[in-house]
Structures are given as structure tokens and as C-alpha cells.
C-alpha atoms as a PDB file:
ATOM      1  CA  UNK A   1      65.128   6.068  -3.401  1.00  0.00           C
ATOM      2  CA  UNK A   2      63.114   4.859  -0.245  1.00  0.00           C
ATOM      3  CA  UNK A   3      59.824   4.941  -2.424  1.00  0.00           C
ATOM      4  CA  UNK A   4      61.688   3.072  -5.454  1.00  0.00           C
ATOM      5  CA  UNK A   5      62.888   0.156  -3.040  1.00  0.00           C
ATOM      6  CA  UNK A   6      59.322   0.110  -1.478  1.00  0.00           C
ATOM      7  CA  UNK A   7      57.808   0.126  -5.185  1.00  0.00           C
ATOM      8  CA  UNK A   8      59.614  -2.551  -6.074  1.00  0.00           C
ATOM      9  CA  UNK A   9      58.857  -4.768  -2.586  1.00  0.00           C
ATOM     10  CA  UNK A  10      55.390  -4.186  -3.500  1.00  0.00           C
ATOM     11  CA  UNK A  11      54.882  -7.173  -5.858  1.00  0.00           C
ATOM     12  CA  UNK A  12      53.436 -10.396  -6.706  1.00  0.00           C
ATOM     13  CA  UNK A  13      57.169 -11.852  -6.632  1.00  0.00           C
ATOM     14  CA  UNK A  14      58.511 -10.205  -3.215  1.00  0.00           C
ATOM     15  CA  UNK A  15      55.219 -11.471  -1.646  1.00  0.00           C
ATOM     16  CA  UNK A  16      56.107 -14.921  -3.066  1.00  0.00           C
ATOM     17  CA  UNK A  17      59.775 -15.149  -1.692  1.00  0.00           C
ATOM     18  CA  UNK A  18      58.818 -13.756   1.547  1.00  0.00           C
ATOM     19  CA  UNK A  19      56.040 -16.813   1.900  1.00  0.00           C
ATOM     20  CA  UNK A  20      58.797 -19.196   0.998  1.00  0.00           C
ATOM     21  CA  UNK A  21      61.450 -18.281   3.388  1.00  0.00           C
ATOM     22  CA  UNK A  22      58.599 -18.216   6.032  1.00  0.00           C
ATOM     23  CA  UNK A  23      57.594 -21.948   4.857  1.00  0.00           C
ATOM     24  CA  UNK A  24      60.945 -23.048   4.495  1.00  0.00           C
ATOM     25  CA  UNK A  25      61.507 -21.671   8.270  1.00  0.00           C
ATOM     26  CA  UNK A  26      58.550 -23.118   9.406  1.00  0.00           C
ATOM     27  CA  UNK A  27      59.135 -26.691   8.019  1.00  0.00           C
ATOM     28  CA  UNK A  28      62.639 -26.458   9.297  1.00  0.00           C
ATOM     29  CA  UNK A  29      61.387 -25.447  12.549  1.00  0.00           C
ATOM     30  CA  UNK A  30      58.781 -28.665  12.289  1.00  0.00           C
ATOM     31  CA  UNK A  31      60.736 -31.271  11.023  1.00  0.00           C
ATOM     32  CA  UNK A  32      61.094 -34.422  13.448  1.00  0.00           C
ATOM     33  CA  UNK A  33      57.915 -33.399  14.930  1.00  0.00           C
ATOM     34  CA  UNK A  34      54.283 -35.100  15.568  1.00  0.00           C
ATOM     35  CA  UNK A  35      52.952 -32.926  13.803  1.00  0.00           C
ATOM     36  CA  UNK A  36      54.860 -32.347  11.094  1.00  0.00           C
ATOM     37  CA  UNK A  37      52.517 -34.586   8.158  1.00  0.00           C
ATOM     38  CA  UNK A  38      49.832 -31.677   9.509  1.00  0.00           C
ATOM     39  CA  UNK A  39      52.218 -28.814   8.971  1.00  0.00           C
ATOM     40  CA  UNK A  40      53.103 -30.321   5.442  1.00  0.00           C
ATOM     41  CA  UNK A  41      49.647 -30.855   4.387  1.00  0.00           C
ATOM     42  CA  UNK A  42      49.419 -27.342   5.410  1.00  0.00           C
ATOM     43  CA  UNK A  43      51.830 -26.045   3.069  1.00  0.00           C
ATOM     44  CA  UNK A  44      51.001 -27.976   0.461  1.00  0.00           C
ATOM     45  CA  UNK A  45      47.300 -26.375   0.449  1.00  0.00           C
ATOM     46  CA  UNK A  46      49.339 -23.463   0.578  1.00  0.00           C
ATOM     47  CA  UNK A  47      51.127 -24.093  -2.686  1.00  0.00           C
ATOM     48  CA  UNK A  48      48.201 -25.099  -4.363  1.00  0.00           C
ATOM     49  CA  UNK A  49      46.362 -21.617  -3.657  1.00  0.00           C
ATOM     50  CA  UNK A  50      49.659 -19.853  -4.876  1.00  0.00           C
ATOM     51  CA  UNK A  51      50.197 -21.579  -8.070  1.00  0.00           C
ATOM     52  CA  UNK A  52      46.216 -21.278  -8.685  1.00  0.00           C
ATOM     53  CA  UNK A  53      46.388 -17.760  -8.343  1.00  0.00           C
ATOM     54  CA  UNK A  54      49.868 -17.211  -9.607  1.00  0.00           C
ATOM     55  CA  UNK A  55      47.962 -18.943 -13.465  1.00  0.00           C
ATOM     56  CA  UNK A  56      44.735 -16.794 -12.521  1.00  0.00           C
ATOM     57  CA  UNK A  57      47.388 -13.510 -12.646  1.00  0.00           C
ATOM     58  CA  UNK A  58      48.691 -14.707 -15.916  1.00  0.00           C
ATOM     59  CA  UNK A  59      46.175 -15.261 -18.029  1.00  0.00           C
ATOM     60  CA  UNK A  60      43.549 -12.792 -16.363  1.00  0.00           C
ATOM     61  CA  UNK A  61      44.789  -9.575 -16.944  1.00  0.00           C
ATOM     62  CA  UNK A  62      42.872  -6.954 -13.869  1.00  0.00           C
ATOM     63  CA  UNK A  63      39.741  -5.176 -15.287  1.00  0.00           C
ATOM     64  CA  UNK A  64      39.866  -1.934 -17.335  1.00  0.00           C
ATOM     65  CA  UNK A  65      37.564   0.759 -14.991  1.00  0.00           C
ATOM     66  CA  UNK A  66      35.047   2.070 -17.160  1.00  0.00           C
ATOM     67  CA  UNK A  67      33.389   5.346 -16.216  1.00  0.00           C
ATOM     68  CA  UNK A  68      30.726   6.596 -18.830  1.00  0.00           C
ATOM     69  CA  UNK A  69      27.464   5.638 -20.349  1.00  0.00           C
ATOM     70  CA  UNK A  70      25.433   3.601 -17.980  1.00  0.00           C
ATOM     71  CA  UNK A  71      28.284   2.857 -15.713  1.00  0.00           C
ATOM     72  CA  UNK A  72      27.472   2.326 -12.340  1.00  0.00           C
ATOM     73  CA  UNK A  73      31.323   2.214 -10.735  1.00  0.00           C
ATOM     74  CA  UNK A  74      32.345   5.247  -8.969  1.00  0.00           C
ATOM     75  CA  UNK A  75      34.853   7.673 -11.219  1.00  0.00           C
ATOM     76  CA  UNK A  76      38.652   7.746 -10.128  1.00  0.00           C
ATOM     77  CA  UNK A  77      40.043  10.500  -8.317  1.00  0.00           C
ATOM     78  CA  UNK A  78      40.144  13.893 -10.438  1.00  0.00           C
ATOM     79  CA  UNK A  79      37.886  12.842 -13.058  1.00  0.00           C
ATOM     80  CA  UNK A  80      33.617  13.782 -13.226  1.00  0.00           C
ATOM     81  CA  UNK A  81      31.367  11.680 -13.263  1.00  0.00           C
ATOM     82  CA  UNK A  82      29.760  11.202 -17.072  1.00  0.00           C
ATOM     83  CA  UNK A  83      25.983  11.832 -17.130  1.00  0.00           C
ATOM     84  CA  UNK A  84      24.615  10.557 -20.202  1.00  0.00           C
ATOM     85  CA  UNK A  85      21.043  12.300 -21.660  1.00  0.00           C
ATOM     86  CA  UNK A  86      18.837   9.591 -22.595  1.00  0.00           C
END
């Protein structure tokens, strides 16, 4: 159960809320201050990263490992490495 709950913490989207309730608390915290164009500037650089990366995850699907004929990546855990006889 522990490790199902911790699974499902473990993503793109928990990372995301957890980043806006700290921003929301932090602008909260600022608002009213001197500083507080700074901290927004801040977060809007901030927002700007995520969203870039959040399209980036989209349409970019991770790489496929590829372990065989002149691959120079290092096999996964359990499997050989393939020799190929040239």
C-alpha cells in the first residue's frame, strides 16, 4: 500500500501541484512587499520552464535503450551484453 501511494507521488503531476502550493505560499507570503515585482518575475520564469517542459514531455516520448549491434550504452540490469562478430 505504502509503495502504491509512493508510486503514485512519484509523477510529473504530484511534482507540479507540490510547486504550485509552494508558489502560491510564497506569493502569499510576498504580497505587499518591495520586492514582490522580483518574486513575480521569479515565478513567472518559473512557469515558463514548466510549461516548456511540460510540451517537451508530450510530444517527446523518453528514448527506447538499445543494447545490440554497435551499441555503445551500457546493458540494463540482468541482461548480457551483445557482442556482434564483424
Amino acid at each position: 500500500m505504502i509503495w502504491e501511494m509512493r508510486r503514485r507521488l512519484n509523477t510529473y503531476t504530484a511534482y507540479s501541484i507540490g510547486c504550485g502550493v509552494v508558489w502560491a505560499a510564497i506569493l502569499t507570503g510576498a504580497r505587499g512587499k518591495d520586492n514582490f515585482d522580483n518574486i513575480l518575475l521569479g515565478f513567472l520564469g518559473w512557469v515558463s520552464g514548466w510549461t516548456s517542459a511540460t510540451i517537451a514531455r508530450r510530444v517527446y516520448p523518453p528514448p527506447k535503450a538499445h543494447v545490440g549491434r554497435g551499441s555503445t550504452t551500457s546493458p540494463r540490469r540482468g541482461q548480457r551484453r551483445v557482442r556482434s562478430e564483424a
